[in-house]
Each structure stands twice: as C-alpha cells, then as structure tokens.
N, C-alpha and C. Protein backbone atom coordinates (compact mmCIF):
# COMPACT_ATOMS: atom_id res chain seq x y z
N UNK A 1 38.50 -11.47 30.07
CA UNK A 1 37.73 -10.57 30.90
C UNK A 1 37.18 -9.44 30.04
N UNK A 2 36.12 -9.12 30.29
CA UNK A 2 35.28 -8.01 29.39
C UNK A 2 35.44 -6.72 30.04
N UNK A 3 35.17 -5.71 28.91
CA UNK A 3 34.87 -4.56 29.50
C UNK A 3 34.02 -4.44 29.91
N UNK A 4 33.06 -3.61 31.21
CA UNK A 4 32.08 -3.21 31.38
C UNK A 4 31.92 -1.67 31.61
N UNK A 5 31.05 -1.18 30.58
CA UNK A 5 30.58 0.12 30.53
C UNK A 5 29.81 0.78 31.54
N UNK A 6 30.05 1.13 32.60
CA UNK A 6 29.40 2.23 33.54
C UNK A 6 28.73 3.44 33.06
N UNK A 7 27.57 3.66 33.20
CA UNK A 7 27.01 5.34 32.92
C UNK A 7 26.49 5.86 34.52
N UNK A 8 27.01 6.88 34.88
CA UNK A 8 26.20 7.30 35.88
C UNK A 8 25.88 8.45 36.10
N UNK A 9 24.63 8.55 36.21
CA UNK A 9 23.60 9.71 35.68
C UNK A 9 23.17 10.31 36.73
N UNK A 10 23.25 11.51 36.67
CA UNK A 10 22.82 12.29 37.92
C UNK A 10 23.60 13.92 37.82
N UNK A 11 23.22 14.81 39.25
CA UNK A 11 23.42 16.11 39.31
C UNK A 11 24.70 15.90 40.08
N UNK A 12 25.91 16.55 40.50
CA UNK A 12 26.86 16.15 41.09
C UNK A 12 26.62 16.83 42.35
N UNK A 13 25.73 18.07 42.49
CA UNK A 13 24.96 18.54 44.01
C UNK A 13 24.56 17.81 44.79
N UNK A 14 23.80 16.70 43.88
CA UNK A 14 22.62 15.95 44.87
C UNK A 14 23.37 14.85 45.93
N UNK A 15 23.26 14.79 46.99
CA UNK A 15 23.96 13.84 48.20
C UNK A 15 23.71 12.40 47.86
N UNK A 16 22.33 12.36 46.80
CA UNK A 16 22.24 10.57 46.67
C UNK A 16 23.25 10.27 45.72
N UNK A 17 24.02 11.15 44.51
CA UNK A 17 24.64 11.01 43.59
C UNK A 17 25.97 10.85 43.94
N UNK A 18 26.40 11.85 45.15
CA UNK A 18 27.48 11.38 45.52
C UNK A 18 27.91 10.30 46.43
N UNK A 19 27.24 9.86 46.81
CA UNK A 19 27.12 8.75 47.59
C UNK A 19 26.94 7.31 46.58
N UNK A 20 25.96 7.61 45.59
CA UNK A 20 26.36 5.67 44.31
C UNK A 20 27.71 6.61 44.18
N UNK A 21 28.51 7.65 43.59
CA UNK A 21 29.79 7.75 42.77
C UNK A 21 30.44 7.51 43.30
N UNK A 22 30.51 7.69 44.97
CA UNK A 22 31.64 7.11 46.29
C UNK A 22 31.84 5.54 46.47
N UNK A 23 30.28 5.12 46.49
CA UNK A 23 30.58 3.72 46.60
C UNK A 23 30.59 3.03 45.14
N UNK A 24 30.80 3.65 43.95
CA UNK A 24 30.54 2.73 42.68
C UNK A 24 32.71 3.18 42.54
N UNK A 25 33.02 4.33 42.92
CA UNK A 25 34.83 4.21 42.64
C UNK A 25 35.20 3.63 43.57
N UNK A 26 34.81 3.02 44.90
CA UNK A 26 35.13 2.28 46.23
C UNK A 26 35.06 0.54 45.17
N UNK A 27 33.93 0.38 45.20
CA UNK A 27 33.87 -1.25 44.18
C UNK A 27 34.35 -1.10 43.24
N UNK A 28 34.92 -0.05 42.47
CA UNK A 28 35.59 -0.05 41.26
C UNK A 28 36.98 -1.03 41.51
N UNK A 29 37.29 -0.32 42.30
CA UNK A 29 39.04 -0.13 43.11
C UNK A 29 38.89 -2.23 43.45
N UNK A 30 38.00 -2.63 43.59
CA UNK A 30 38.15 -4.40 44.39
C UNK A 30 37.78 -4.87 43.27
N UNK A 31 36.94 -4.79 42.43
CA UNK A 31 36.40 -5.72 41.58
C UNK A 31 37.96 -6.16 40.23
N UNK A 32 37.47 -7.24 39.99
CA UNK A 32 37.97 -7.60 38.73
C UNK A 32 38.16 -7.63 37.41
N UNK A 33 36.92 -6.96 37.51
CA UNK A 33 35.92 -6.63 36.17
C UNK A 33 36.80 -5.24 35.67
N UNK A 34 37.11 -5.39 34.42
CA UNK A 34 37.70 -3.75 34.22
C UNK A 34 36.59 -2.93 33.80
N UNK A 35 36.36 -1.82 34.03
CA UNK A 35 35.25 -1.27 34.10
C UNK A 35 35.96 0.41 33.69
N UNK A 36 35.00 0.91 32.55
CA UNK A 36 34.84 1.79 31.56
C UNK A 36 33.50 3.12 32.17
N UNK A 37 34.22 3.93 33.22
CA UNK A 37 32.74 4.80 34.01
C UNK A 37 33.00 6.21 33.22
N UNK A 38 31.44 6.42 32.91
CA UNK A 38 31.35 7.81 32.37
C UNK A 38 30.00 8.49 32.92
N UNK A 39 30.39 9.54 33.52
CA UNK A 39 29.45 10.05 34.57
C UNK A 39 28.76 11.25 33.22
N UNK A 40 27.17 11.43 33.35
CA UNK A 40 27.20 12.04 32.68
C UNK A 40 25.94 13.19 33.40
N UNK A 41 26.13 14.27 33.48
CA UNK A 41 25.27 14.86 34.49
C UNK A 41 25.05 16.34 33.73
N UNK A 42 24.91 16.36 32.26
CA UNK A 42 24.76 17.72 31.75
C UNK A 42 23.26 17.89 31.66
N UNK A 43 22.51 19.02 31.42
CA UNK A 43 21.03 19.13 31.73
C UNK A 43 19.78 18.69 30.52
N UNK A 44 20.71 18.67 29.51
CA UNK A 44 20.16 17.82 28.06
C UNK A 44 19.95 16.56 28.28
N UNK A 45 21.48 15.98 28.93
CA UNK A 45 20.90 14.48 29.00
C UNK A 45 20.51 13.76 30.26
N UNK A 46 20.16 14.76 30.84
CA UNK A 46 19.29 14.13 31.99
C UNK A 46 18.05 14.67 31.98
N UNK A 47 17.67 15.54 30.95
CA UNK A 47 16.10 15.82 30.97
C UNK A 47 15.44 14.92 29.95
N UNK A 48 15.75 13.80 29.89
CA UNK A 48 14.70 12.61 28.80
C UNK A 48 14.42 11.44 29.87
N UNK A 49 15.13 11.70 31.38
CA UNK A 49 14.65 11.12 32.39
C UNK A 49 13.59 11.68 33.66
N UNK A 50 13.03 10.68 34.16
CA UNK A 50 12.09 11.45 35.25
C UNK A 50 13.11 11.96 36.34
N UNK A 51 13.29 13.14 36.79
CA UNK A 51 13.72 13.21 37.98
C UNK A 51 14.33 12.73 39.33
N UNK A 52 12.45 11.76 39.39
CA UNK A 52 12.67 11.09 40.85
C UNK A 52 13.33 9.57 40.16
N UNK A 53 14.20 9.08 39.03
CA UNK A 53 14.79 8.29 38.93
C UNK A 53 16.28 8.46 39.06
N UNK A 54 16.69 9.57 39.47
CA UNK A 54 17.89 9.93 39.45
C UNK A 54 18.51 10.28 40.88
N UNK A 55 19.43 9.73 41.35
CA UNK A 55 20.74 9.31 40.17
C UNK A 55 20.56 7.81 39.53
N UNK A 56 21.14 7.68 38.39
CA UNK A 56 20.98 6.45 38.15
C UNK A 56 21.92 5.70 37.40
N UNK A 57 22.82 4.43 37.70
CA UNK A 57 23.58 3.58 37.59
C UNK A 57 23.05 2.49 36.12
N UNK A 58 23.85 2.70 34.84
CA UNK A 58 23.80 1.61 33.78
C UNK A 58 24.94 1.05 33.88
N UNK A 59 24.44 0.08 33.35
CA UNK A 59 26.14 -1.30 33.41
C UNK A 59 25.79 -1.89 32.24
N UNK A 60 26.79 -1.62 31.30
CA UNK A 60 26.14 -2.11 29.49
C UNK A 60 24.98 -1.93 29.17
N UNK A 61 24.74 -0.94 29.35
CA UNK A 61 23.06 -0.03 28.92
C UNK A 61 21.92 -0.95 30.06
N UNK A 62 22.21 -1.42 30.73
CA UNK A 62 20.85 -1.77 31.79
C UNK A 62 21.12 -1.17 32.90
N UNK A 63 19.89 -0.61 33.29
CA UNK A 63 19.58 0.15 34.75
C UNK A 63 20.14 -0.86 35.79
N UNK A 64 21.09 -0.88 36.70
CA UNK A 64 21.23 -1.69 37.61
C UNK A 64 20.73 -0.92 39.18
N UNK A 65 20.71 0.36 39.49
CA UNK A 65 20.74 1.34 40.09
C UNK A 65 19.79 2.37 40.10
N UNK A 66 19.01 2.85 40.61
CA UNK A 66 17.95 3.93 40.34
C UNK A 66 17.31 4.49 41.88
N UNK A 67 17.90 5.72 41.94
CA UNK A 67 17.50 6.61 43.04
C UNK A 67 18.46 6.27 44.25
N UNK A 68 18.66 5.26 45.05
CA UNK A 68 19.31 4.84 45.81
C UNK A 68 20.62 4.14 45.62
N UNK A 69 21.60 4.34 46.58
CA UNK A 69 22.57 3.53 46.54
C UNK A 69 23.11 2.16 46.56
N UNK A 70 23.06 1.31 46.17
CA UNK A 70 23.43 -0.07 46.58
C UNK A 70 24.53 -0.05 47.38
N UNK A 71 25.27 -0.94 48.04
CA UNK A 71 25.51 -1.24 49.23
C UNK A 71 27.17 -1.39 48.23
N UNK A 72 28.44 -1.12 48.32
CA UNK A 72 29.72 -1.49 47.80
C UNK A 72 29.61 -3.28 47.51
N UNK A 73 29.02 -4.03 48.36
CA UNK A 73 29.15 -5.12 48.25
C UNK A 73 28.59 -5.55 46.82
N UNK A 74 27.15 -5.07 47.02
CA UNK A 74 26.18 -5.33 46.12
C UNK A 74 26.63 -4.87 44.63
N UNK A 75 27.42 -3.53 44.60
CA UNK A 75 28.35 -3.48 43.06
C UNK A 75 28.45 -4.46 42.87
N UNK A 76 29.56 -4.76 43.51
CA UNK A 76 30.89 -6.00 43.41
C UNK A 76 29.93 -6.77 42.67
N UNK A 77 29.16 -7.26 43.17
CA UNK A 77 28.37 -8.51 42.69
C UNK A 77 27.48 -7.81 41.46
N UNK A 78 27.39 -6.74 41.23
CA UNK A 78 26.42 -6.58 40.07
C UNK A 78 27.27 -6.52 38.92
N UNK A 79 28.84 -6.30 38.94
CA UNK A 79 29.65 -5.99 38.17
C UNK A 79 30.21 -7.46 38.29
N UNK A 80 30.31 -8.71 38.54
CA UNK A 80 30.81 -9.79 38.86
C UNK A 80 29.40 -10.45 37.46
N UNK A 81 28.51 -9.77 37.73
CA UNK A 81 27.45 -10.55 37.18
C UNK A 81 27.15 -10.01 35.37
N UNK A 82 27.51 -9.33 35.56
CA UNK A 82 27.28 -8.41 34.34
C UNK A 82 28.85 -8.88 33.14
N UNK A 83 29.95 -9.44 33.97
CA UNK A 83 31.04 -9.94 33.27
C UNK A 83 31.11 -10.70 32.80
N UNK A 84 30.30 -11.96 32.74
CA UNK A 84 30.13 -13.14 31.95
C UNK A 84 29.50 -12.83 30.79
C-alpha cells in the first residue's frame, strides 16, 4: 500500500475550506489508503494561485479538488484511485 500525499490549500476562515478539510479528515478516517495531509494556508503560498481556485485539494501533486467540495464518497474513491 502506498503513501498518498495530501496538500490542502486554502484560508482556514473561508466556509468552502472548512468544509473539503471536514469531509477530506471524515474519508481520511474510512479509506485504506494511508494518507500523508499537509494543509498549507500561509499567504506566500497561496499567492502564486488565483483566488477563485481556492480551496484546493492535491493528491501526489495533482489537483483533484478546486473551489468546491467533493462529496466524502467521492474522496474515498479519488484516494482509492490515486493508490495504485
């Protein structure tokens, strides 16, 4: 089983951010996949992104996530997919 690297990018104010971080430690907790999350929300490294892309979800450096939340299910399965 592999590691998978989580980045999740965003302001910790913003309601869309807490809402992927609620449901990305909710699918953390079921999945199989061991998974490596590092939230990173300082103002350096979120200003080389646009704004209206944030918050935003990487899984081994690919965007899986951007602006909106995916559904807990839909983790599961993006982190199911990303483990092979």
């Amino acid at each position: 089983m592999a590691t998978l690297h989580v980045r999740l990018y965003g302001v910790p104010a913003c309601r869309r951010y807490q809402r992927l971080r609620e449901r990305l430690l909710e699918a953390a907790l079921t999945t199989v996949a061991q998974l490596v999350v590092e939230e990173i929300n300082d103002v350096s490294s979120l200003a080389r992104f646009n704004p209206l892309t944030l918050p935003r979800l990487e899984v081994n450096g690919r965007v899986v996530a951007s602006r909106n939340a995916p559904t807990v299910a839909a983790l599961r399965r993006i982190f199911e997919t990303h483990n092979d």
